[in-house]
Structure formats: C-alpha cells, structure tokens
PDB file of N, CA and C in Angstrom:
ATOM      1  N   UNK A   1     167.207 136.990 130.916  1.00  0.00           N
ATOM      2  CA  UNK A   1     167.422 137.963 131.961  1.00  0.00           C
ATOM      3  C   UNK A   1     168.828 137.788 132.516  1.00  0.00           C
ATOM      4  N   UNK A   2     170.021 138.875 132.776  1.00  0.00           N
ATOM      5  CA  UNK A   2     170.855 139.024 133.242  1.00  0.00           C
ATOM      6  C   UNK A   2     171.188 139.860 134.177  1.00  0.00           C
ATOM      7  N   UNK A   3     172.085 139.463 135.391  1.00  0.00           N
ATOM      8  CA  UNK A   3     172.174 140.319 136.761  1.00  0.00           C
ATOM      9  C   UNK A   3     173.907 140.296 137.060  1.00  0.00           C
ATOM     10  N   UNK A   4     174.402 141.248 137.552  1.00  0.00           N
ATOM     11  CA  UNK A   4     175.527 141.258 137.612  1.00  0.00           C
ATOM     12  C   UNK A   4     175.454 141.622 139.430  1.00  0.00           C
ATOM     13  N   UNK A   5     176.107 140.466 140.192  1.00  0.00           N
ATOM     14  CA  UNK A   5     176.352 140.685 141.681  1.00  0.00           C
ATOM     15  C   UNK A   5     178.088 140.032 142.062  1.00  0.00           C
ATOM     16  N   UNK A   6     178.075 140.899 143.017  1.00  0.00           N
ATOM     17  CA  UNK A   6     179.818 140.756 143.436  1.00  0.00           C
ATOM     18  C   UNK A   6     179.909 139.677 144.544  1.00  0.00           C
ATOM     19  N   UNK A   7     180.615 139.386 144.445  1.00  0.00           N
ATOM     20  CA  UNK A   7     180.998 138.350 145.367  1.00  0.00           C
ATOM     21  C   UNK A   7     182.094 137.741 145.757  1.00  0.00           C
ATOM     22  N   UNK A   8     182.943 136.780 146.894  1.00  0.00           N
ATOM     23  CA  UNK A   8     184.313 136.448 146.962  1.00  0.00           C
ATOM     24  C   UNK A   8     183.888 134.811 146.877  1.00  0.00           C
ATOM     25  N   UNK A   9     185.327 134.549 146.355  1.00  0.00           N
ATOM     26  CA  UNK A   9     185.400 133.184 146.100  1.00  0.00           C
ATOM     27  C   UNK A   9     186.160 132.951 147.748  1.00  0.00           C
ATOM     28  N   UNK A  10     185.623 131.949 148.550  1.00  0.00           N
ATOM     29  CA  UNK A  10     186.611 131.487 149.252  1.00  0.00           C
ATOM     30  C   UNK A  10     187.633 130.506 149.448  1.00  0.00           C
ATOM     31  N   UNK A  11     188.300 130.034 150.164  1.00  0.00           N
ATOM     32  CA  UNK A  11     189.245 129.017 149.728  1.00  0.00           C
ATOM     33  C   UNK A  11     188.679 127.830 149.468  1.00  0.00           C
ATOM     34  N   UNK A  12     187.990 127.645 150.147  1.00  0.00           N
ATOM     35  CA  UNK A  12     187.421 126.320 149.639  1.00  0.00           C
ATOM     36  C   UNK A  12     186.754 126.275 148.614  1.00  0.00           C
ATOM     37  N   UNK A  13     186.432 127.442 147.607  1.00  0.00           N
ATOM     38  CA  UNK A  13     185.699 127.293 146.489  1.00  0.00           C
ATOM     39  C   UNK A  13     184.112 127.496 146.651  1.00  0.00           C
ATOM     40  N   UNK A  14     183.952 127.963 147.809  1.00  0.00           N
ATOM     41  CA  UNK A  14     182.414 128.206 148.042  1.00  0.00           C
ATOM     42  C   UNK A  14     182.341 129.531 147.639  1.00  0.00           C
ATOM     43  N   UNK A  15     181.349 129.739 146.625  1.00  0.00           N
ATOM     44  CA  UNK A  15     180.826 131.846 146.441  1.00  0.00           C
ATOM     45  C   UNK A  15     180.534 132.108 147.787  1.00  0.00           C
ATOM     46  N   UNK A  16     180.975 133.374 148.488  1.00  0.00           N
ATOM     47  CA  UNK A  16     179.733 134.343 148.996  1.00  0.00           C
ATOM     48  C   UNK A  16     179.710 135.699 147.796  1.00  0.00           C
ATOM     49  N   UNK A  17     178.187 135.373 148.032  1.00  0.00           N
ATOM     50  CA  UNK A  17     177.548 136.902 147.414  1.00  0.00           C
ATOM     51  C   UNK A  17     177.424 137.818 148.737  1.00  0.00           C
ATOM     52  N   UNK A  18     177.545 138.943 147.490  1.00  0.00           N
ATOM     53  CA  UNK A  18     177.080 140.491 148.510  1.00  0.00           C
ATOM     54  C   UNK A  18     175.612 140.636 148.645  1.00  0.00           C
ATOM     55  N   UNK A  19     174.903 139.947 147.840  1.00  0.00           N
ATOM     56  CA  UNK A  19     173.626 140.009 148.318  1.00  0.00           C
ATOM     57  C   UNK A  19     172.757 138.939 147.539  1.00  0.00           C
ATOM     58  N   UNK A  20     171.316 138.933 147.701  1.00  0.00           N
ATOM     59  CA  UNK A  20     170.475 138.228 147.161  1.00  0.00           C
ATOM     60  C   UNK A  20     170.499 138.330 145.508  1.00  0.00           C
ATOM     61  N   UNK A  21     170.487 137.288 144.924  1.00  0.00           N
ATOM     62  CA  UNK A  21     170.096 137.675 143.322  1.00  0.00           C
ATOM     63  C   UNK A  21     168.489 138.139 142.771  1.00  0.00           C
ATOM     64  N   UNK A  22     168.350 139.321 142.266  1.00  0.00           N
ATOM     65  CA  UNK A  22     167.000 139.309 142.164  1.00  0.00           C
ATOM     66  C   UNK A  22     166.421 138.391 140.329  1.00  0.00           C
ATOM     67  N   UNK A  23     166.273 137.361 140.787  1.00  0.00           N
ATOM     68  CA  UNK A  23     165.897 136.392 140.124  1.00  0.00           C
ATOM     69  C   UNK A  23     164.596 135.461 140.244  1.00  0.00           C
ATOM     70  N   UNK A  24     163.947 134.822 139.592  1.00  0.00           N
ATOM     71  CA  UNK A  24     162.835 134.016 139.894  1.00  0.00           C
ATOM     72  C   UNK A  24     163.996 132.583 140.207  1.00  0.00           C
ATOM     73  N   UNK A  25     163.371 131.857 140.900  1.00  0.00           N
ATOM     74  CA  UNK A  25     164.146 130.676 141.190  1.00  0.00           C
ATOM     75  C   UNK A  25     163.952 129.533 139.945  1.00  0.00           C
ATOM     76  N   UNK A  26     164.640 128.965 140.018  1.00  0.00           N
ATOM     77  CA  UNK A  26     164.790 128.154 138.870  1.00  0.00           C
ATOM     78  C   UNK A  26     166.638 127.952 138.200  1.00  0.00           C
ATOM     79  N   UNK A  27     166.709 127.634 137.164  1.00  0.00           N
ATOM     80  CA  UNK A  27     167.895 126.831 136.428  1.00  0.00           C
ATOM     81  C   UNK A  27     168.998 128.301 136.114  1.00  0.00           C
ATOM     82  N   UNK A  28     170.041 128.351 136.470  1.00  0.00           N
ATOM     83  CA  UNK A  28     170.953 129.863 135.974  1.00  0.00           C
ATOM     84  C   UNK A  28     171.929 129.470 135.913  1.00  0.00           C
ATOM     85  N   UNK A  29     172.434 129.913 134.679  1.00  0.00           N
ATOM     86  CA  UNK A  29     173.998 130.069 134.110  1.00  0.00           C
ATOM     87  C   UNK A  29     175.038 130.929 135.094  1.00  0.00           C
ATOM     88  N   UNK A  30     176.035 130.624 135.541  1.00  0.00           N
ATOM     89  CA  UNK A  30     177.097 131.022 136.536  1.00  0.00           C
ATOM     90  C   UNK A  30     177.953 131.462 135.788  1.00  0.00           C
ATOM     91  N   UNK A  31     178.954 132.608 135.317  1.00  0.00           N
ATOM     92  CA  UNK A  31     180.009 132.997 134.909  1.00  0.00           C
ATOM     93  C   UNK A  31     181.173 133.626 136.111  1.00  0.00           C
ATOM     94  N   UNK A  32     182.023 133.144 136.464  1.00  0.00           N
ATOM     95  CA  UNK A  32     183.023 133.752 137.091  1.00  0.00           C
ATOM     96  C   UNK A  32     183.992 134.351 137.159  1.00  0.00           C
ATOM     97  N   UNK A  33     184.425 135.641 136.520  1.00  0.00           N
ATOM     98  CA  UNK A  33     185.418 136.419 136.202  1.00  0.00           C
ATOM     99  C   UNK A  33     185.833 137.406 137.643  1.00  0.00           C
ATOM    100  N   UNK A  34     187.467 137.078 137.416  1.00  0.00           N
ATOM    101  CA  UNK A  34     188.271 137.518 138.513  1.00  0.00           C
ATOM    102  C   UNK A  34     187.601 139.131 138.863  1.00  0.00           C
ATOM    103  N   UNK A  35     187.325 139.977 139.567  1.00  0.00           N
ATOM    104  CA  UNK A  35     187.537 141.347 139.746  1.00  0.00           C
ATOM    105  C   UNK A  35     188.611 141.580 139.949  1.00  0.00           C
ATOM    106  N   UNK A  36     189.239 143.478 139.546  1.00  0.00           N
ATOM    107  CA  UNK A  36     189.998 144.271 140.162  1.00  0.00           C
ATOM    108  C   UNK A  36     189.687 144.232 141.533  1.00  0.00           C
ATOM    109  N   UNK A  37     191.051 144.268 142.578  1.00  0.00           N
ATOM    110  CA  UNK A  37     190.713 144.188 143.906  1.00  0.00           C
ATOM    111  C   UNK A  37     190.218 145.753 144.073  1.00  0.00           C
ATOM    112  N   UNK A  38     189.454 145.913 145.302  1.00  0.00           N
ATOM    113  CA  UNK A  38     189.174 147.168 145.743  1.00  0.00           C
ATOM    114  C   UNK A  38     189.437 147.551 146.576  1.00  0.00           C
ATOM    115  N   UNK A  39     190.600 148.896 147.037  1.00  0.00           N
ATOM    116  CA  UNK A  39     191.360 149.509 148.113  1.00  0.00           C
ATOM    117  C   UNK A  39     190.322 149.710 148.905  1.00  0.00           C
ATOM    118  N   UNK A  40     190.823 149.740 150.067  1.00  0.00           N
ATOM    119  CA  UNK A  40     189.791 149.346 151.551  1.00  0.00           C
ATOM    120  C   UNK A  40     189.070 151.423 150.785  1.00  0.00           C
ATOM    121  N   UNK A  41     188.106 151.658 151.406  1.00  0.00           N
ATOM    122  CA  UNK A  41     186.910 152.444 151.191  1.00  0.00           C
ATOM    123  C   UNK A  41     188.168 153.788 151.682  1.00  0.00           C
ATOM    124  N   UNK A  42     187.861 154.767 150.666  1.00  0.00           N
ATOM    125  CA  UNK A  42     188.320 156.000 151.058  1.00  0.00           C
ATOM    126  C   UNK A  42     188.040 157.144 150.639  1.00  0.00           C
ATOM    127  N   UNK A  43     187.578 157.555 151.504  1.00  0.00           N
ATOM    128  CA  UNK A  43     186.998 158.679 151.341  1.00  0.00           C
ATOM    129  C   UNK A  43     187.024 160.142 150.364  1.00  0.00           C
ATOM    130  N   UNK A  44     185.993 160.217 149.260  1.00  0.00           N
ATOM    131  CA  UNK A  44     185.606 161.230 148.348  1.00  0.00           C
ATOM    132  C   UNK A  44     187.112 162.717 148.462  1.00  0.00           C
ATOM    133  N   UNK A  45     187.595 162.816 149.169  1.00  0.00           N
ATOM    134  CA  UNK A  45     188.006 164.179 149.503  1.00  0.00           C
ATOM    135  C   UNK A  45     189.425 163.788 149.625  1.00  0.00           C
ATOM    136  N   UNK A  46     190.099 162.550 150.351  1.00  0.00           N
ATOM    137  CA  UNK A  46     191.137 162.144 150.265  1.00  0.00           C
ATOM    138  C   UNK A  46     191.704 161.682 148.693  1.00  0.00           C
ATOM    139  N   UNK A  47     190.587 160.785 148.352  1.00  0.00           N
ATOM    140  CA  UNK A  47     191.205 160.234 147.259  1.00  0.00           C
ATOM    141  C   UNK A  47     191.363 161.553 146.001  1.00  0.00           C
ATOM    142  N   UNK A  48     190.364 162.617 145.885  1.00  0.00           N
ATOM    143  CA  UNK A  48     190.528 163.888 145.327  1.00  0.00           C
ATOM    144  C   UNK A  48     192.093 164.301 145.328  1.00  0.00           C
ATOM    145  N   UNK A  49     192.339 164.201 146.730  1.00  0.00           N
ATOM    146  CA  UNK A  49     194.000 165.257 146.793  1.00  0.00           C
ATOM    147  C   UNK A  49     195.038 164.530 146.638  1.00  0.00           C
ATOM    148  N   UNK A  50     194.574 163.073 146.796  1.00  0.00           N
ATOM    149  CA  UNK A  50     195.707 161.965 146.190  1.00  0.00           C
ATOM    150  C   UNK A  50     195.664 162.061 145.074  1.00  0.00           C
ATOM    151  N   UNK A  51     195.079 162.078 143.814  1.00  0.00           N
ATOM    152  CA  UNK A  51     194.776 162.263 142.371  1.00  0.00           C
ATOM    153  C   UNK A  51     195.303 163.811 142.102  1.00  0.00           C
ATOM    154  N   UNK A  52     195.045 164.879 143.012  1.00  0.00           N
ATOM    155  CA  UNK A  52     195.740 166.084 142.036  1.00  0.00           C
ATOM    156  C   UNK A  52     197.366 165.996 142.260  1.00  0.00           C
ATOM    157  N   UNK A  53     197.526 165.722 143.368  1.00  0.00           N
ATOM    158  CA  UNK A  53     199.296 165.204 143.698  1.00  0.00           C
ATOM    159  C   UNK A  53     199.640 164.273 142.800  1.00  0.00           C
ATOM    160  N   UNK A  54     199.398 163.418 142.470  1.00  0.00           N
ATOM    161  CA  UNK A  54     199.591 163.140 141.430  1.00  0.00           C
ATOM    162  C   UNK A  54     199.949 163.573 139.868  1.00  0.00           C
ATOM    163  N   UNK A  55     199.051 164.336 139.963  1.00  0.00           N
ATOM    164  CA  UNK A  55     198.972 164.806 138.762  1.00  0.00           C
ATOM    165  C   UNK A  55     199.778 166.121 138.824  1.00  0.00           C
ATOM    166  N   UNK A  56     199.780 166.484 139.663  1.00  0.00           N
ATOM    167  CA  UNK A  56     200.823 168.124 139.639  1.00  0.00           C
ATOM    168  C   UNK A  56     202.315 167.491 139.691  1.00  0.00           C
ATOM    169  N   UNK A  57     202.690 165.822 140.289  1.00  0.00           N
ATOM    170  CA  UNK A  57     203.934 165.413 140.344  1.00  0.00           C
ATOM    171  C   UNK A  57     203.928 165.231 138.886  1.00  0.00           C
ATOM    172  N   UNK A  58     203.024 164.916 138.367  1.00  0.00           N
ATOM    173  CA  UNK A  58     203.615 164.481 136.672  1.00  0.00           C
ATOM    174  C   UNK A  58     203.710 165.761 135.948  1.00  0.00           C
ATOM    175  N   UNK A  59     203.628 167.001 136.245  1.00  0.00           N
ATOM    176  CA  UNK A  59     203.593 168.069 135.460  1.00  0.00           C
ATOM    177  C   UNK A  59     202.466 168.658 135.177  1.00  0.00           C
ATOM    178  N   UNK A  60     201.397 168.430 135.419  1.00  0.00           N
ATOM    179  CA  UNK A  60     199.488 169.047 135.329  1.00  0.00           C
ATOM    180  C   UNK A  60     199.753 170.201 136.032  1.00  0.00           C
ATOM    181  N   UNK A  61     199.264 171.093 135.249  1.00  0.00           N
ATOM    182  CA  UNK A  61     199.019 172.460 135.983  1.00  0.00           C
ATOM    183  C   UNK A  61     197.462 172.553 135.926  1.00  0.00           C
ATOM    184  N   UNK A  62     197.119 173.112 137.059  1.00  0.00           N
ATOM    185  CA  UNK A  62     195.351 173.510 137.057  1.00  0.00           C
ATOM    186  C   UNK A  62     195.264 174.908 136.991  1.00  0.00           C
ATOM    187  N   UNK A  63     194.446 175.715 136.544  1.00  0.00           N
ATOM    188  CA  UNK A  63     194.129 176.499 136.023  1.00  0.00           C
ATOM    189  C   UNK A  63     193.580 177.733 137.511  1.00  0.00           C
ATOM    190  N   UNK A  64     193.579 178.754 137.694  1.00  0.00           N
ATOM    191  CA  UNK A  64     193.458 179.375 138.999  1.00  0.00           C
ATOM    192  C   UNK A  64     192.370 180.437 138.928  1.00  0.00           C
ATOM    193  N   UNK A  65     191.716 180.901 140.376  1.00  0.00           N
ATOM    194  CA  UNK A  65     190.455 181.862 139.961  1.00  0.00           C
ATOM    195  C   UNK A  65     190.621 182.580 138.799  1.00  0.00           C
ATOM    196  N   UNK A  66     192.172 183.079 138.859  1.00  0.00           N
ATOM    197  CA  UNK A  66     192.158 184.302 138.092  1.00  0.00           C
ATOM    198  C   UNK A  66     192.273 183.830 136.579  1.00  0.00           C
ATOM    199  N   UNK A  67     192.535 182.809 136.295  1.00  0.00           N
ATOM    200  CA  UNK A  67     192.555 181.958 134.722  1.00  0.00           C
ATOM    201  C   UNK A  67     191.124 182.016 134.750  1.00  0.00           C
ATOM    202  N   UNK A  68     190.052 181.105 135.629  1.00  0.00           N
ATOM    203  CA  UNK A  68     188.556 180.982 135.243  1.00  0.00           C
ATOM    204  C   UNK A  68     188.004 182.388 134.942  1.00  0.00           C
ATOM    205  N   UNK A  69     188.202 183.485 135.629  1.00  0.00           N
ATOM    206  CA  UNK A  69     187.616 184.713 135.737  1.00  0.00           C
ATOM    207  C   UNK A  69     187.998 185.442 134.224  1.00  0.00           C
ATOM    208  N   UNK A  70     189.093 185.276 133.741  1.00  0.00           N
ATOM    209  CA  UNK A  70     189.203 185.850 132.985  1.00  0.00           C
ATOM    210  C   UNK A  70     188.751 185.132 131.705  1.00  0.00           C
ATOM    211  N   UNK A  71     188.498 184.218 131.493  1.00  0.00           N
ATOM    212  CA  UNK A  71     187.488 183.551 130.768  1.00  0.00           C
ATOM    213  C   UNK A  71     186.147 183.593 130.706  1.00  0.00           C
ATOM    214  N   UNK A  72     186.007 183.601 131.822  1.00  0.00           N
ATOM    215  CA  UNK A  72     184.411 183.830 131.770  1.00  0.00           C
ATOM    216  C   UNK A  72     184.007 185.489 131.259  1.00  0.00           C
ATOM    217  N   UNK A  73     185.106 186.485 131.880  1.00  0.00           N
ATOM    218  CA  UNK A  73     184.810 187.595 131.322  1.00  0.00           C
ATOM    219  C   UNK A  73     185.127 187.825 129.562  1.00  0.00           C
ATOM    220  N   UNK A  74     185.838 187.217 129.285  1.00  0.00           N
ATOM    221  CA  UNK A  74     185.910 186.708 127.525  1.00  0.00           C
ATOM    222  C   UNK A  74     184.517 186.590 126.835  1.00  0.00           C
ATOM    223  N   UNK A  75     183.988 185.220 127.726  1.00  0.00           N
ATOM    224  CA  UNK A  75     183.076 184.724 127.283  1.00  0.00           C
ATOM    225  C   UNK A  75     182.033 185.662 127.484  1.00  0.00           C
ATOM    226  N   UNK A  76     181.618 186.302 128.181  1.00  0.00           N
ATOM    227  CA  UNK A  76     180.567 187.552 128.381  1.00  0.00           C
ATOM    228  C   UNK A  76     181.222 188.382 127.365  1.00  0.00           C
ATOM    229  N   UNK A  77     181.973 189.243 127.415  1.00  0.00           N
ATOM    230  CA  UNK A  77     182.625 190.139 126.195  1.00  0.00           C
ATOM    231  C   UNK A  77     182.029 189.855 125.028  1.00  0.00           C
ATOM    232  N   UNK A  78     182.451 188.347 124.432  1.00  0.00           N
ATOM    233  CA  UNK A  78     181.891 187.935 123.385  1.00  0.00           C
ATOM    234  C   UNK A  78     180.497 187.684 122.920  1.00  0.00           C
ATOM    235  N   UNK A  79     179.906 187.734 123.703  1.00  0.00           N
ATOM    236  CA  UNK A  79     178.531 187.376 124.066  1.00  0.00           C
ATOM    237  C   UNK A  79     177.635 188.962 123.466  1.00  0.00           C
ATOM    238  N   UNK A  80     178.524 189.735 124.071  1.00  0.00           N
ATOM    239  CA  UNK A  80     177.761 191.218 123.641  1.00  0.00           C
ATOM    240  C   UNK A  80     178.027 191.600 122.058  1.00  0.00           C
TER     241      UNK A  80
END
C-alpha cells in the first residue's frame, strides 16, 4: 500500500505533515523528495489573466466571437 502526503521539512529536520496518513499503524518506508515550491494561493481568475498576458506578450492570438461563430456556422453548413 502506497500514500502520497505533503509536508515541510523543518530546520531542525523534523517532518510536519499536512495531515494524518491514512495507514494501519505499523512498520513504513519514508521517501523524501524535494517539492516545487507553491506561490502563496491565487486565485482561479487572476492567475487566468496572468497566463493570457502572457501569452498575447509572446505573440498568441485568441480567436474572437466572430472567429467561433463562424465556425460553428461551417460546422452546421456541413452538417446539412
């Protein structure tokens, strides 16, 4: 049986876990691999408009009602 839980190492070398292991008690193998750090929590909608700025600074163009609309009317056209 294997469980994957997050946790920080502190300076002194003591784990805290983020939570309980759901395990029967008894003898367990410990593996400790570094994580990617994780930017303090931000919110669904911010991080959205940070990612298309991005991407429109690198040259991404997104596609506009009038691009979807006229596709979809394609796709109906074709359909008949």
């Amino acid at each position: 049986m294997q469980i994957t839980i997050h946790g920080m190492v502190r300076p002194d070398g003591s784990l805290e876990l983020t939570g309980l292991p759901a395990l029967p008690a008894g003898p367990v193998e410990i593996v400790i691999r570094s994580a990617p750090s994780r930017p303090d929590s931000v919110d669904w909608w911010s991080f959205l408009q940070r990612a298309r700025g991005e991407l429109e600074s690198a040259g991404h163009t997104f596609r506009t009602k009038e691009d979807i609309d006229a596709e979809i009317d394609e796709l109906r056209a074709d359909a008949n």
